[in-house]
C-alpha atoms as a PDB file:
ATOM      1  CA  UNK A   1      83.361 -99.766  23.260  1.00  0.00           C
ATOM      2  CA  UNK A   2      83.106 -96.280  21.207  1.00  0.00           C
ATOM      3  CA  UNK A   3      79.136 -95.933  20.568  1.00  0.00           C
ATOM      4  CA  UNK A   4      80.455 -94.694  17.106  1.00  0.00           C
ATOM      5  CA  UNK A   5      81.692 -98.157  16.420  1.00  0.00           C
ATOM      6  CA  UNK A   6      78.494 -99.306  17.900  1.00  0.00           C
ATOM      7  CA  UNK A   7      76.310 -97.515  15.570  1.00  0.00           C
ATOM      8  CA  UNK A   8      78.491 -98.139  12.281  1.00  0.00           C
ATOM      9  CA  UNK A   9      78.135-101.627  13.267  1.00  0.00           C
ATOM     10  CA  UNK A  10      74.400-101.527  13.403  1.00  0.00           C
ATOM     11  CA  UNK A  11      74.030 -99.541  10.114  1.00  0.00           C
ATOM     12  CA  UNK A  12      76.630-102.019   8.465  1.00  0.00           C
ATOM     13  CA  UNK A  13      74.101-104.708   9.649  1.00  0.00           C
ATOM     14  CA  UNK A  14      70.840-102.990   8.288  1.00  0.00           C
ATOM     15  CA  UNK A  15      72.458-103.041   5.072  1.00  0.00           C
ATOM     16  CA  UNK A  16      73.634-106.329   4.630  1.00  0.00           C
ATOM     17  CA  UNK A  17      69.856-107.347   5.596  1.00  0.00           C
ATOM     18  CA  UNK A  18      68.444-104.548   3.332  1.00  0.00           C
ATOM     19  CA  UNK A  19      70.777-105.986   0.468  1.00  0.00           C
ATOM     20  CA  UNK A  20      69.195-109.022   0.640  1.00  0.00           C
ATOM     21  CA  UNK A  21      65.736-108.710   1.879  1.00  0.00           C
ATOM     22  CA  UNK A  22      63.676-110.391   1.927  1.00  0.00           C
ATOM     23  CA  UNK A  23      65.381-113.798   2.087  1.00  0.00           C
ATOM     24  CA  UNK A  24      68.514-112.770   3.434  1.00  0.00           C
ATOM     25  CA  UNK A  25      68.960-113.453   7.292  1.00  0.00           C
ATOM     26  CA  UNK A  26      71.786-112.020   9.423  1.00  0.00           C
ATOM     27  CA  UNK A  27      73.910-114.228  12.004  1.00  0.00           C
ATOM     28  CA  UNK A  28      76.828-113.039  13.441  1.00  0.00           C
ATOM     29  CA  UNK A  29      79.922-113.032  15.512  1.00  0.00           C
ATOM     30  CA  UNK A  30      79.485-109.705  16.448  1.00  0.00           C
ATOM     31  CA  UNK A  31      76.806-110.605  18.708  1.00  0.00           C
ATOM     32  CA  UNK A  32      79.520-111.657  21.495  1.00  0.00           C
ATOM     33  CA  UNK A  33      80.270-107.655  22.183  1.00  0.00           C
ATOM     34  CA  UNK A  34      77.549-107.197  25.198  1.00  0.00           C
ATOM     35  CA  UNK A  35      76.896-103.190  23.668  1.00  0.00           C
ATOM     36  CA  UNK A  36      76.375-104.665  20.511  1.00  0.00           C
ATOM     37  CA  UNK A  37      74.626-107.345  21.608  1.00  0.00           C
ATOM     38  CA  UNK A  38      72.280-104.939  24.175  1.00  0.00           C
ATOM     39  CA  UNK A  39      71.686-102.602  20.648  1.00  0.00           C
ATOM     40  CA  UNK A  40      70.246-105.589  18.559  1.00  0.00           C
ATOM     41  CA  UNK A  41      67.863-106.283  21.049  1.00  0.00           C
ATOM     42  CA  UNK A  42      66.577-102.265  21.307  1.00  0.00           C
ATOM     43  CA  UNK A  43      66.395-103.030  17.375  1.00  0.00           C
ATOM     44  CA  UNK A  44      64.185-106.599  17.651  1.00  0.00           C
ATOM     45  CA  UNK A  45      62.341-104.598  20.586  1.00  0.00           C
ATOM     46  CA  UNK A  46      61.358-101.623  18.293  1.00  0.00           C
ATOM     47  CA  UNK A  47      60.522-103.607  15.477  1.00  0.00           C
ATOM     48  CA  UNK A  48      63.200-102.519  13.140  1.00  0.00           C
ATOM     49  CA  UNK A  49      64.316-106.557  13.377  1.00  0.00           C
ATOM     50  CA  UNK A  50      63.069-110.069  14.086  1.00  0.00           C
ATOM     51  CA  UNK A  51      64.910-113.122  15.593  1.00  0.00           C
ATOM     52  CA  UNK A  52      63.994-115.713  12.861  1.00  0.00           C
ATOM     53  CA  UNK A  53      65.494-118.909  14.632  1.00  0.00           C
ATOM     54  CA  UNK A  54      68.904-120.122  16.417  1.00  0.00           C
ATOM     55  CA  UNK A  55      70.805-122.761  14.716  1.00  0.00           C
ATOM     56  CA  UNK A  56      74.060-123.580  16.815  1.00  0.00           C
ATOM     57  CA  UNK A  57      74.374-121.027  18.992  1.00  0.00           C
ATOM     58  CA  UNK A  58      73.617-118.443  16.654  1.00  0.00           C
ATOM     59  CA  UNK A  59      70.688-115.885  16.674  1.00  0.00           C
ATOM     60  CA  UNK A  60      68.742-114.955  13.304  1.00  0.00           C
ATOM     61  CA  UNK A  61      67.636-111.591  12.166  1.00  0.00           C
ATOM     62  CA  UNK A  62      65.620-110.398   9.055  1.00  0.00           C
ATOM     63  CA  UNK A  63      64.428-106.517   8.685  1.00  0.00           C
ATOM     64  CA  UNK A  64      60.620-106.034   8.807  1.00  0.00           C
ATOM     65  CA  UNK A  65      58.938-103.766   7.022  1.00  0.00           C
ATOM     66  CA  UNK A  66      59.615-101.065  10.134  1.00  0.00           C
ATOM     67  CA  UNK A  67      63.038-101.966   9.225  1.00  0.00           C
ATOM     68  CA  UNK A  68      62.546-101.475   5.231  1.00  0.00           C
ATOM     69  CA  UNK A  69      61.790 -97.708   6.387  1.00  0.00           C
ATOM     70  CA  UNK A  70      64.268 -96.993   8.386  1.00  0.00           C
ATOM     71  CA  UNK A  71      66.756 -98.115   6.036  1.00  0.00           C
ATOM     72  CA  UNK A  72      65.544 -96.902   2.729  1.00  0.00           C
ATOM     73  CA  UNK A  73      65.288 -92.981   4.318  1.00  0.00           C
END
Protein backbone atom coordinates (compact mmCIF):
# COMPACT_ATOMS: atom_id res chain seq x y z
CA UNK A 1 0.00 0.00 0.00
CA UNK A 2 1.10 3.79 -0.93
CA UNK A 3 2.31 5.25 2.64
CA UNK A 4 0.43 8.38 1.26
CA UNK A 5 -2.79 6.48 1.53
CA UNK A 6 -1.48 5.26 4.78
CA UNK A 7 -1.03 8.56 6.30
CA UNK A 8 -4.35 10.23 4.84
CA UNK A 9 -5.94 7.36 6.43
CA UNK A 10 -4.48 8.03 9.80
CA UNK A 11 -5.15 11.83 9.67
CA UNK A 12 -8.80 11.01 8.40
CA UNK A 13 -8.96 8.91 11.65
CA UNK A 14 -7.55 11.64 14.10
CA UNK A 15 -10.24 13.72 12.93
CA UNK A 16 -13.16 11.76 13.16
CA UNK A 17 -11.90 11.11 16.93
CA UNK A 18 -10.99 14.85 17.35
CA UNK A 19 -14.64 15.66 16.03
CA UNK A 20 -16.02 13.92 18.64
CA UNK A 21 -13.80 13.84 21.58
CA UNK A 22 -14.18 13.14 24.12
CA UNK A 23 -16.97 10.55 23.86
CA UNK A 24 -16.49 9.59 20.46
CA UNK A 25 -14.60 6.17 19.96
CA UNK A 26 -13.23 4.92 16.62
CA UNK A 27 -13.78 1.18 15.29
CA UNK A 28 -13.06 0.29 12.02
CA UNK A 29 -12.79 -1.85 8.99
CA UNK A 30 -9.78 -0.38 8.02
CA UNK A 31 -7.98 -2.14 10.62
CA UNK A 32 -7.82 -5.42 8.29
CA UNK A 33 -4.94 -3.56 5.99
CA UNK A 34 -1.72 -5.03 8.03
CA UNK A 35 0.21 -1.23 7.22
CA UNK A 36 -2.65 0.32 8.56
CA UNK A 37 -3.14 -1.86 11.10
CA UNK A 38 0.98 -1.83 12.09
CA UNK A 39 0.46 2.41 12.05
CA UNK A 40 -2.41 2.38 14.71
CA UNK A 41 -0.42 0.52 16.94
CA UNK A 42 2.90 3.10 16.54
CA UNK A 43 -0.11 5.61 17.37
CA UNK A 44 -1.57 3.58 20.75
CA UNK A 45 2.34 2.98 21.40
CA UNK A 46 3.19 6.77 21.36
CA UNK A 47 0.31 7.80 23.15
CA UNK A 48 -1.41 9.74 20.49
CA UNK A 49 -4.37 6.80 21.00
CA UNK A 50 -5.84 4.30 23.44
CA UNK A 51 -7.56 0.89 22.80
CA UNK A 52 -10.76 1.49 24.89
CA UNK A 53 -12.29 -2.14 24.59
CA UNK A 54 -13.13 -4.90 21.77
CA UNK A 55 -16.68 -5.64 21.20
CA UNK A 56 -17.00 -8.35 18.34
CA UNK A 57 -13.97 -8.45 16.86
CA UNK A 58 -13.49 -4.92 16.77
CA UNK A 59 -10.73 -2.76 18.47
CA UNK A 60 -11.62 0.73 20.20
CA UNK A 61 -9.71 3.92 20.02
CA UNK A 62 -10.22 7.40 21.69
CA UNK A 63 -7.43 10.34 21.31
CA UNK A 64 -5.70 11.28 24.61
CA UNK A 65 -4.75 14.37 25.44
CA UNK A 66 -1.14 13.60 23.49
CA UNK A 67 -3.53 13.07 20.78
CA UNK A 68 -5.63 16.48 21.40
CA UNK A 69 -2.07 18.12 20.53
CA UNK A 70 -1.15 16.59 17.80
CA UNK A 71 -4.31 17.18 16.17
CA UNK A 72 -5.22 20.67 17.11
CA UNK A 73 -1.45 21.99 15.68
Amino acid sequence: MDKKLVVYKLRKVLRKLYEGYPTHSYFGYIEKDMEFKEAIKVLEEDGIIKNTGNFQGKEFYRLTSEGLKLVEQ
